[in-house]
N, C-alpha and C. Protein backbone atom coordinates (compact mmCIF):
# COMPACT_ATOMS: atom_id res chain seq x y z
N UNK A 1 0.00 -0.05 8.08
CA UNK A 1 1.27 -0.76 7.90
C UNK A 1 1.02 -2.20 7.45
N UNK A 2 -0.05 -2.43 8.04
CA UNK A 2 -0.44 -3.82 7.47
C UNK A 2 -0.23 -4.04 6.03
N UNK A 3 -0.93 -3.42 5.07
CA UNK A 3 -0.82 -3.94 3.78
C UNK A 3 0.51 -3.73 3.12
N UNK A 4 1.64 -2.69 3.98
CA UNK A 4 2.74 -2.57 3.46
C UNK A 4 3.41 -4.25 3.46
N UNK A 5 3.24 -4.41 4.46
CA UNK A 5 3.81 -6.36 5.07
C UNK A 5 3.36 -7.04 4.31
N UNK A 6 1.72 -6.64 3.47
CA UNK A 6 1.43 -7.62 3.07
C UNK A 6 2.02 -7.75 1.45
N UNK A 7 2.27 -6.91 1.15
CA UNK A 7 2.91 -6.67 -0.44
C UNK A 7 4.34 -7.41 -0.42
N UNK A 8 5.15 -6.82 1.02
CA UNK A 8 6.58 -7.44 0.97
C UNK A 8 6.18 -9.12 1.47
N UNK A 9 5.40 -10.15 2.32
CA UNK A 9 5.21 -11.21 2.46
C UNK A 9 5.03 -11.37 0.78
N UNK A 10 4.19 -11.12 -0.05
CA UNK A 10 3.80 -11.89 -1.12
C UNK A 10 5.19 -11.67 -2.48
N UNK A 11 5.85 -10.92 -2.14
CA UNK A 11 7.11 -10.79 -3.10
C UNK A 11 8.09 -11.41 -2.14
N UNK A 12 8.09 -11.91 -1.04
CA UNK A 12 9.08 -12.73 -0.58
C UNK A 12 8.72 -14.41 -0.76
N UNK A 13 7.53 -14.81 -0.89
CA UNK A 13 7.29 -15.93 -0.95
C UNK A 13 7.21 -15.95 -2.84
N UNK A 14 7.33 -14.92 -3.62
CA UNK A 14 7.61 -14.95 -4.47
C UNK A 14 6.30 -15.02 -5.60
N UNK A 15 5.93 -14.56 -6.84
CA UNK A 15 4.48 -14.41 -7.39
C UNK A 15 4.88 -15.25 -8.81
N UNK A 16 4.32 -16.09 -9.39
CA UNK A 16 4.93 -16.67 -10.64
C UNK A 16 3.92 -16.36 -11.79
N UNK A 17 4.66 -15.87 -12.69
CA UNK A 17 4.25 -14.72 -13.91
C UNK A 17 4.69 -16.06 -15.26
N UNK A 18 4.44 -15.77 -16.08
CA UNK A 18 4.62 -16.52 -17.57
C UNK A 18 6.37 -16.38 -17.83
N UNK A 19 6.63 -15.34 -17.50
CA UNK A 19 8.28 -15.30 -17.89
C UNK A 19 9.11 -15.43 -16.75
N UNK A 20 8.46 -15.55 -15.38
CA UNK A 20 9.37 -16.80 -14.30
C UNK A 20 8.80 -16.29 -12.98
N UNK A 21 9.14 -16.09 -11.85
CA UNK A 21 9.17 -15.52 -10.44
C UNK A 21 9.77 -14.36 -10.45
N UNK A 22 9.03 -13.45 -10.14
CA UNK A 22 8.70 -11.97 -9.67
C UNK A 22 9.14 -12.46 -8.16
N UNK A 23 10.28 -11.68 -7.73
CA UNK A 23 10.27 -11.93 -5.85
C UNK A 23 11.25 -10.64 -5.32
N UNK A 24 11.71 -11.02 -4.25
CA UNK A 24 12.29 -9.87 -3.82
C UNK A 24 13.52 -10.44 -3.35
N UNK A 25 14.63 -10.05 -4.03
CA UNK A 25 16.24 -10.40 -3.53
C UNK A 25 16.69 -9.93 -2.41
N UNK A 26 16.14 -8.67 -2.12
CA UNK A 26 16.97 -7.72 -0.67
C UNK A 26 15.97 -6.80 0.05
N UNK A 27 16.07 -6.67 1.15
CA UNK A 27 15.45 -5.23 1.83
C UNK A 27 16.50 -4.89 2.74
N UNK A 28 16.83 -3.30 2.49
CA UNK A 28 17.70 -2.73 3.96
C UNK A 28 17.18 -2.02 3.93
N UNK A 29 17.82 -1.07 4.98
CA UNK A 29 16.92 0.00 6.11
C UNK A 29 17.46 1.11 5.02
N UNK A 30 16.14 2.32 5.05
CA UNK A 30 15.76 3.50 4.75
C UNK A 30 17.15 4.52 5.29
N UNK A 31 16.82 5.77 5.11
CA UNK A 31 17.86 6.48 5.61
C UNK A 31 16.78 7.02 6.85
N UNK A 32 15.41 7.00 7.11
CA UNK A 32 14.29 6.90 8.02
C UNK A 32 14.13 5.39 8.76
N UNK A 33 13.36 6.01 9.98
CA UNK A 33 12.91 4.18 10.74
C UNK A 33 11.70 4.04 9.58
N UNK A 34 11.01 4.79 8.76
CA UNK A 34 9.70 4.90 8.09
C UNK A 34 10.30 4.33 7.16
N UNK A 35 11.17 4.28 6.35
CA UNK A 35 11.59 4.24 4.67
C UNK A 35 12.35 2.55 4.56
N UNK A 36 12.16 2.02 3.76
CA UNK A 36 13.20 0.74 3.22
C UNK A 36 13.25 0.54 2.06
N UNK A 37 13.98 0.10 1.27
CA UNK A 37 14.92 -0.01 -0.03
C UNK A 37 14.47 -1.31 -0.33
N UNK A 38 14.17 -1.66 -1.14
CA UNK A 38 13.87 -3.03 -1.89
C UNK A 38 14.20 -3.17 -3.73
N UNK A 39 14.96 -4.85 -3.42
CA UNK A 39 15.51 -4.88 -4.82
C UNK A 39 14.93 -6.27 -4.97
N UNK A 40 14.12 -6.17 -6.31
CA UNK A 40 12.74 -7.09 -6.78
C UNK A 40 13.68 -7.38 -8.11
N UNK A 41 13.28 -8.90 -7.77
CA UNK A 41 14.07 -9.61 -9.44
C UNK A 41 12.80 -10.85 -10.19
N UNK A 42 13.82 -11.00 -11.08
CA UNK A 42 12.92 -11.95 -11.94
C UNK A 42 13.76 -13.02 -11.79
N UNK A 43 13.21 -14.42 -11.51
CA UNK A 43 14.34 -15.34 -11.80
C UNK A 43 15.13 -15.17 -11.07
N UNK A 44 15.64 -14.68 -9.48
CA UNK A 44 16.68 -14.54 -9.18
C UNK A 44 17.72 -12.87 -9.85
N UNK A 45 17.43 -12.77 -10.76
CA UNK A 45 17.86 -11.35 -11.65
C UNK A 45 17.71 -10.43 -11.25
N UNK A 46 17.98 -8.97 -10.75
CA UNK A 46 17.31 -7.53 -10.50
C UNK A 46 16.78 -7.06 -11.30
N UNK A 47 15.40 -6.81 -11.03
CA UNK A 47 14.57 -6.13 -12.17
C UNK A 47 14.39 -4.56 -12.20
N UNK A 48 14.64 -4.28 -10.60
CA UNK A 48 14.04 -2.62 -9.67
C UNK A 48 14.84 -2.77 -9.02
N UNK A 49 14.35 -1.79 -8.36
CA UNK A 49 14.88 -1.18 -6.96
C UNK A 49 13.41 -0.48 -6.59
N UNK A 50 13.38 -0.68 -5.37
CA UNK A 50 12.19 0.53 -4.82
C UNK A 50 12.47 1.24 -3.64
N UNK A 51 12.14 2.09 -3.10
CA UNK A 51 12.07 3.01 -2.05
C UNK A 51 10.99 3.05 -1.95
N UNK A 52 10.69 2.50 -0.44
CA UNK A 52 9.12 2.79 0.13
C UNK A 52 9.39 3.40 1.38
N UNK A 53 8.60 4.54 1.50
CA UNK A 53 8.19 5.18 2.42
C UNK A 53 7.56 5.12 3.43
N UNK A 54 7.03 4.65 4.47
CA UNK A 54 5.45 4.20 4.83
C UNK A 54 4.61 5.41 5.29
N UNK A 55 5.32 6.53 5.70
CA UNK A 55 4.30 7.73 6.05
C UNK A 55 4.88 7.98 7.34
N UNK A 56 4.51 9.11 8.03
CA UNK A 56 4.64 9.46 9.16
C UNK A 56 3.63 10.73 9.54
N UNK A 57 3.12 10.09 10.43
CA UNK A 57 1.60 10.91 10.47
C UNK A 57 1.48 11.52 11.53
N UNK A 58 0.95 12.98 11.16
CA UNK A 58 0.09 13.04 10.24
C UNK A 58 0.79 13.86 9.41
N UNK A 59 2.20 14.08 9.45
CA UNK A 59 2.48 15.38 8.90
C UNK A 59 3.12 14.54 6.99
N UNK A 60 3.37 13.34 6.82
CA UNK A 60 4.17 12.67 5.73
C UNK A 60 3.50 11.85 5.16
N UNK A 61 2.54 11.58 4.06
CA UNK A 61 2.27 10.67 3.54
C UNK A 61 2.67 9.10 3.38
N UNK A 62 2.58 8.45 2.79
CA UNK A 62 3.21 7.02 2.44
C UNK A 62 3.65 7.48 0.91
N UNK A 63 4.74 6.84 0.24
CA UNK A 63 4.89 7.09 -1.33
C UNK A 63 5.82 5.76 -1.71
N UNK A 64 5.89 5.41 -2.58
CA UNK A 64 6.82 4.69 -3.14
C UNK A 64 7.19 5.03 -4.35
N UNK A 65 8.89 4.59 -5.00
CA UNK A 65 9.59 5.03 -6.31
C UNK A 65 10.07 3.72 -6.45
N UNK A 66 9.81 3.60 -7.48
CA UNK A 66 10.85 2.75 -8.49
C UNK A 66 12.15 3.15 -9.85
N UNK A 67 13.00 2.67 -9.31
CA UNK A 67 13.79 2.70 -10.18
C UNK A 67 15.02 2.14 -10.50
N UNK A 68 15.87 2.30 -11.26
CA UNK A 68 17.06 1.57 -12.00
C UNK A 68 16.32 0.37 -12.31
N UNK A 69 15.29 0.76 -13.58
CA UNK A 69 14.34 0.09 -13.73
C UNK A 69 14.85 -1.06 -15.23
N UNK A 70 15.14 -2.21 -15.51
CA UNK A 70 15.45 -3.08 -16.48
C UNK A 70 14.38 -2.52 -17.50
N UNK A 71 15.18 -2.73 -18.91
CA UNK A 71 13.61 -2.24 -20.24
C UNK A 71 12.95 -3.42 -20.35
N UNK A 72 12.93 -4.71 -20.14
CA UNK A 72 12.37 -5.66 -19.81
C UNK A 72 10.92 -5.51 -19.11
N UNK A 73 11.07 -4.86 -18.02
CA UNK A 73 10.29 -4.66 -17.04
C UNK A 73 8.80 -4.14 -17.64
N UNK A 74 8.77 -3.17 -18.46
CA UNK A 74 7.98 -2.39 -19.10
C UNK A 74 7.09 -3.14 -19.95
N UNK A 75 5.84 -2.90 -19.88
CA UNK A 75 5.01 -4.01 -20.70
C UNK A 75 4.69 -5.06 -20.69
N UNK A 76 5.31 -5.42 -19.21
CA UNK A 76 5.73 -7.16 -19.05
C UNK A 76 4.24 -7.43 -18.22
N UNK A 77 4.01 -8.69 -17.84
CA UNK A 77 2.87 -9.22 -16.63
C UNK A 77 3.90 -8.83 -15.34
N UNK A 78 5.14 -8.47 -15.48
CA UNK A 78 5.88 -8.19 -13.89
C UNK A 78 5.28 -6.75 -13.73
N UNK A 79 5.39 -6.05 -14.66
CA UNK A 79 4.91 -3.96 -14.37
C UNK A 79 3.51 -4.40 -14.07
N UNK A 80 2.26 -5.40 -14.95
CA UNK A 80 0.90 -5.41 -14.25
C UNK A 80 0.71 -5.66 -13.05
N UNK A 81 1.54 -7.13 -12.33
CA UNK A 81 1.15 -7.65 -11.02
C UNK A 81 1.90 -6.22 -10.04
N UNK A 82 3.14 -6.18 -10.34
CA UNK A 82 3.80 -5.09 -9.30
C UNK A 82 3.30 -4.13 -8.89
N UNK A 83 2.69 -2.92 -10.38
CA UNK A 83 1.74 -1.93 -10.23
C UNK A 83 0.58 -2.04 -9.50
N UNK A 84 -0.06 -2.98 -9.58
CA UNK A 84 -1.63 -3.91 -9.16
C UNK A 84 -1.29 -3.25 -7.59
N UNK A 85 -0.44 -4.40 -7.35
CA UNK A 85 -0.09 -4.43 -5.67
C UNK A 85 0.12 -3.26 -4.89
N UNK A 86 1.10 -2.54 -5.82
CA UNK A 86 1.75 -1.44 -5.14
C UNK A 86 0.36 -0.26 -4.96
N UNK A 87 -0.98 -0.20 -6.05
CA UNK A 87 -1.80 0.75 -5.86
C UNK A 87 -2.63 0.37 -5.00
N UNK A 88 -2.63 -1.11 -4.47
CA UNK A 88 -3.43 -1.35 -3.24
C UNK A 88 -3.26 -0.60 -1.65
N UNK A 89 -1.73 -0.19 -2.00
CA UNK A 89 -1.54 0.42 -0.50
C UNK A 89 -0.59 1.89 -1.06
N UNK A 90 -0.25 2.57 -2.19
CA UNK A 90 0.23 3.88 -2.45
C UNK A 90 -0.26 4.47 -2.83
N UNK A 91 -0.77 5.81 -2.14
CA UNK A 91 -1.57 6.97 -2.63
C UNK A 91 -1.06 7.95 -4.11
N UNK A 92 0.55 7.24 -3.65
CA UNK A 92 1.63 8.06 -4.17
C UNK A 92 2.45 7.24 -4.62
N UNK A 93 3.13 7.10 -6.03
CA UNK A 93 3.59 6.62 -6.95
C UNK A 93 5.13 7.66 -7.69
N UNK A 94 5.97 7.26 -7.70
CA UNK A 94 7.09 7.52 -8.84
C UNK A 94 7.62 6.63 -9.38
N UNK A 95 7.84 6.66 -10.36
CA UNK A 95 7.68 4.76 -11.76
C UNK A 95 9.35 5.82 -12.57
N UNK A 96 10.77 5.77 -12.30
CA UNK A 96 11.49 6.08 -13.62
C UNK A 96 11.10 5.47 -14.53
N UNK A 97 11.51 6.34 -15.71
CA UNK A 97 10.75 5.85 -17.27
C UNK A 97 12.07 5.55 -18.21
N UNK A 98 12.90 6.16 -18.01
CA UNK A 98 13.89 6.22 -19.10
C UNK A 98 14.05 4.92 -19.51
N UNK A 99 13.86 4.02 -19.45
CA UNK A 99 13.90 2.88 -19.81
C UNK A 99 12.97 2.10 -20.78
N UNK A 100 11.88 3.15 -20.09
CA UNK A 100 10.32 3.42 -21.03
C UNK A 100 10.37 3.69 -22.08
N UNK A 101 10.57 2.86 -23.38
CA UNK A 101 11.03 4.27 -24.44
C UNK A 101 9.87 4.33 -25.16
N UNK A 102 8.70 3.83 -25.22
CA UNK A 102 7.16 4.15 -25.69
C UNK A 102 7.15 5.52 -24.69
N UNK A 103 6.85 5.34 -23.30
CA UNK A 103 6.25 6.68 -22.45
C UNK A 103 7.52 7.98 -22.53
N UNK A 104 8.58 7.77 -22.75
CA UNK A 104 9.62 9.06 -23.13
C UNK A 104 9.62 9.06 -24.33
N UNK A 105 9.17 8.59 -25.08
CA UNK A 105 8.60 9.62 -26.59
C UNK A 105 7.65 9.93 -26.79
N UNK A 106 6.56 9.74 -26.45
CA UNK A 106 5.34 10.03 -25.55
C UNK A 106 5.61 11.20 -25.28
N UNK A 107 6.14 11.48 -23.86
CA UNK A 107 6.21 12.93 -23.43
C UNK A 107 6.89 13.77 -24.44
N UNK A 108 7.50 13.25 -24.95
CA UNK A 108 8.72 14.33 -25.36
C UNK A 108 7.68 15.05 -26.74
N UNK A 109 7.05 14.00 -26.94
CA UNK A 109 6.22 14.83 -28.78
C UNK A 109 5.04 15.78 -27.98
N UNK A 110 4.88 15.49 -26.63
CA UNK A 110 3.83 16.71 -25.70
C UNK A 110 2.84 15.93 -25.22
N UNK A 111 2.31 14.50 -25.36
CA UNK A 111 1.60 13.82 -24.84
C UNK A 111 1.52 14.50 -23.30
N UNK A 112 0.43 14.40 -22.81
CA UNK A 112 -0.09 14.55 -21.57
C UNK A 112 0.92 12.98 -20.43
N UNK A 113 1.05 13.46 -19.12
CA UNK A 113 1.28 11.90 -18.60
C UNK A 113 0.71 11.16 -18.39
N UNK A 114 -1.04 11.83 -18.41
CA UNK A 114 -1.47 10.28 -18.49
C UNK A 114 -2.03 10.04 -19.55
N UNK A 115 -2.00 10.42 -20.86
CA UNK A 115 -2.10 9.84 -22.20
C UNK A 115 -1.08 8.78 -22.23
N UNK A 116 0.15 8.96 -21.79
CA UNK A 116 1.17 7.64 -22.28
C UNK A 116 0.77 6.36 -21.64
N UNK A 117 1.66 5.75 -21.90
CA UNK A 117 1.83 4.21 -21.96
C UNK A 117 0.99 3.70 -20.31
N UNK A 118 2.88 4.48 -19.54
CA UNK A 118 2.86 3.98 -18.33
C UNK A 118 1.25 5.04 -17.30
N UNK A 119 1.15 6.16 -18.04
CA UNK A 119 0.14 6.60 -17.87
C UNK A 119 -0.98 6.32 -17.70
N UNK A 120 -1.48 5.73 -18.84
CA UNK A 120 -2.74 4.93 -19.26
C UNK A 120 -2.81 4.22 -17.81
N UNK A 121 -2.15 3.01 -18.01
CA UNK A 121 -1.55 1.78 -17.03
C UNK A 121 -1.93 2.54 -15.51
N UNK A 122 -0.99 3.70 -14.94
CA UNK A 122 -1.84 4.34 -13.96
C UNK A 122 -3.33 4.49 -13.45
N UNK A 123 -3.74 5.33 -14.59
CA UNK A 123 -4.69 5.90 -14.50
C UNK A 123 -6.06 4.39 -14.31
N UNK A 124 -6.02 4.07 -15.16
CA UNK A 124 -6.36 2.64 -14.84
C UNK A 124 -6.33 2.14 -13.85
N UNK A 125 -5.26 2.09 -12.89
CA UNK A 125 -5.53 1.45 -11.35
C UNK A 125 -6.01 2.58 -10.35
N UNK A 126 -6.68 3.54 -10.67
CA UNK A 126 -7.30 4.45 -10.22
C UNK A 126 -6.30 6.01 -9.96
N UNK A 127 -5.17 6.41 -10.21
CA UNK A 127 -4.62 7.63 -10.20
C UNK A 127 -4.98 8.56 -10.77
N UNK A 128 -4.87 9.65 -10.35
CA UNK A 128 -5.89 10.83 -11.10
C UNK A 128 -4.93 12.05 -11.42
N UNK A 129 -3.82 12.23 -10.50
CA UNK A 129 -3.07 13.38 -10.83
C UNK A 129 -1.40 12.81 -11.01
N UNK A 130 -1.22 13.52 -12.32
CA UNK A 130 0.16 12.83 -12.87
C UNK A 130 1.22 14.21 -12.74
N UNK A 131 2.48 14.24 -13.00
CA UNK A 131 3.16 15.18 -12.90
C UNK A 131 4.60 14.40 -13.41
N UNK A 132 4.54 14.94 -14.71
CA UNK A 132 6.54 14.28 -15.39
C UNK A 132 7.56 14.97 -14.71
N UNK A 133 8.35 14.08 -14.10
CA UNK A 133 9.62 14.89 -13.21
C UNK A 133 10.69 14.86 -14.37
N UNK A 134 10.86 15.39 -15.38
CA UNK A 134 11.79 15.55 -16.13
C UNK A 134 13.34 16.10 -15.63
N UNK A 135 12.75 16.61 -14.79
CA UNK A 135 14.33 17.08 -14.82
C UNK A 135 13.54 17.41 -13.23
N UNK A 136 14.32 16.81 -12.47
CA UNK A 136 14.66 16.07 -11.05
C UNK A 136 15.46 17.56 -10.08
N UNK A 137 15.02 17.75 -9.35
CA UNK A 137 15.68 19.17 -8.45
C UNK A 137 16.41 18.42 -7.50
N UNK A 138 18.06 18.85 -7.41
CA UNK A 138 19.06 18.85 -6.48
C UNK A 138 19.83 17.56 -6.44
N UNK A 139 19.45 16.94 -8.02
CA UNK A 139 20.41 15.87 -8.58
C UNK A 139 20.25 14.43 -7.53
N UNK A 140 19.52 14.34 -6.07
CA UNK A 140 19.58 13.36 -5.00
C UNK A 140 18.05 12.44 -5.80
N UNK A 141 17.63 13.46 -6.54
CA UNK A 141 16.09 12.64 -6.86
C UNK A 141 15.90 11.44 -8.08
N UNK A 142 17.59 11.34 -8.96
CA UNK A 142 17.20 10.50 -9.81
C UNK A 142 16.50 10.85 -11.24
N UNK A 143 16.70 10.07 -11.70
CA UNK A 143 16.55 10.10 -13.61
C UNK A 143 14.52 10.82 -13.27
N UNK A 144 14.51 10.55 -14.62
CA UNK A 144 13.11 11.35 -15.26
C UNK A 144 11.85 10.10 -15.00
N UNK A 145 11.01 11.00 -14.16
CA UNK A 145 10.62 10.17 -13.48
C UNK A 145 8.52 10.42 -13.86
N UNK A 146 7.61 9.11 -13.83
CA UNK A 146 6.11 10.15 -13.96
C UNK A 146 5.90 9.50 -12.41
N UNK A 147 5.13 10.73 -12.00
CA UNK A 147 4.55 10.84 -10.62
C UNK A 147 3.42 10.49 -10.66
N UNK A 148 2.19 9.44 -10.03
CA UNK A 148 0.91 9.59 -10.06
C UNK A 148 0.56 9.40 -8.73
N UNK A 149 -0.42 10.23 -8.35
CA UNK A 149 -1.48 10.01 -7.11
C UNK A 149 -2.99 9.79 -7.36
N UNK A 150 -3.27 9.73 -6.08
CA UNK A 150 -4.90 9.62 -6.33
C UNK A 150 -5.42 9.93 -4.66
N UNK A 151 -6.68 10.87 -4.53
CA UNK A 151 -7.36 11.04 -3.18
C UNK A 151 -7.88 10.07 -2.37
């Protein structure tokens, strides 16, 4: 749990990037005592939203999602530092893309997920198994989404 605190301390005291402050506007409670909702801006602005998980053990992993993701966001030094952080303590990763429009044309011509963009970018901070949630089961899960983990 520690490094979960330590990701939300350093986006509350805020991280300063070339195109302004990366920080965190809000946290409320999960629909779990395990889970909380976080909305990360630029400048004061909403950039995300995230859902973090922390695990519940031994039977639940830890995971985190991002999404209602700005096209801004993508390509920026905010997706490097954020990603950075977030693979220091998530085994488990969901990044929405639709906003992505390099990595959703990417998939769509058959690219592999981690040939693309946001892929690459993964795989790189050490993830090994990708999985495109294109089309989301029971409508509660949200737009088209790439999944990455790592052991």
């Amino acid at each position: 749990m520690r490094c979960f605190e330590d990701i939300k301390q350093k986006l509350k005291e805020g991280i300063e990037l070339p195109q302004g402050r990366l920080g965190l506007i809000s946290v409320s409670r999960g629909r779990f005592a395990e889970e909380q909702n976080y909305e990360i801006g630029l400048n004061g602005k909403r950039l995300l939203f995230a859902k973090a998980f922390y695990g519940r053990r031994p039977y639940y992993k830890e995971w985190i999602e991002l999404f209602h993701i700005e096209e801004e966001f993508f390509g920026s030094p905010a997706e490097d530092v954020l990603l950075s952080l977030i693979s220091q303590c998530y085994r488990r990763v969901f990044v929405e893309y639709y906003n992505d429009f390099q990595t959703h044309k990417e998939l769509k011509a058959g690219l592999p997920p981690e040939e693309t963009r946001l892929g690459r970018k993964l795989k790189g901070l050490g993830y090994t198994f990708f999985r495109d949630w294109y089309y989301p089961e029971g409508w509660m899960e949200g737009g088209y989404k790439l999944q990455a983990e790592r052991s």
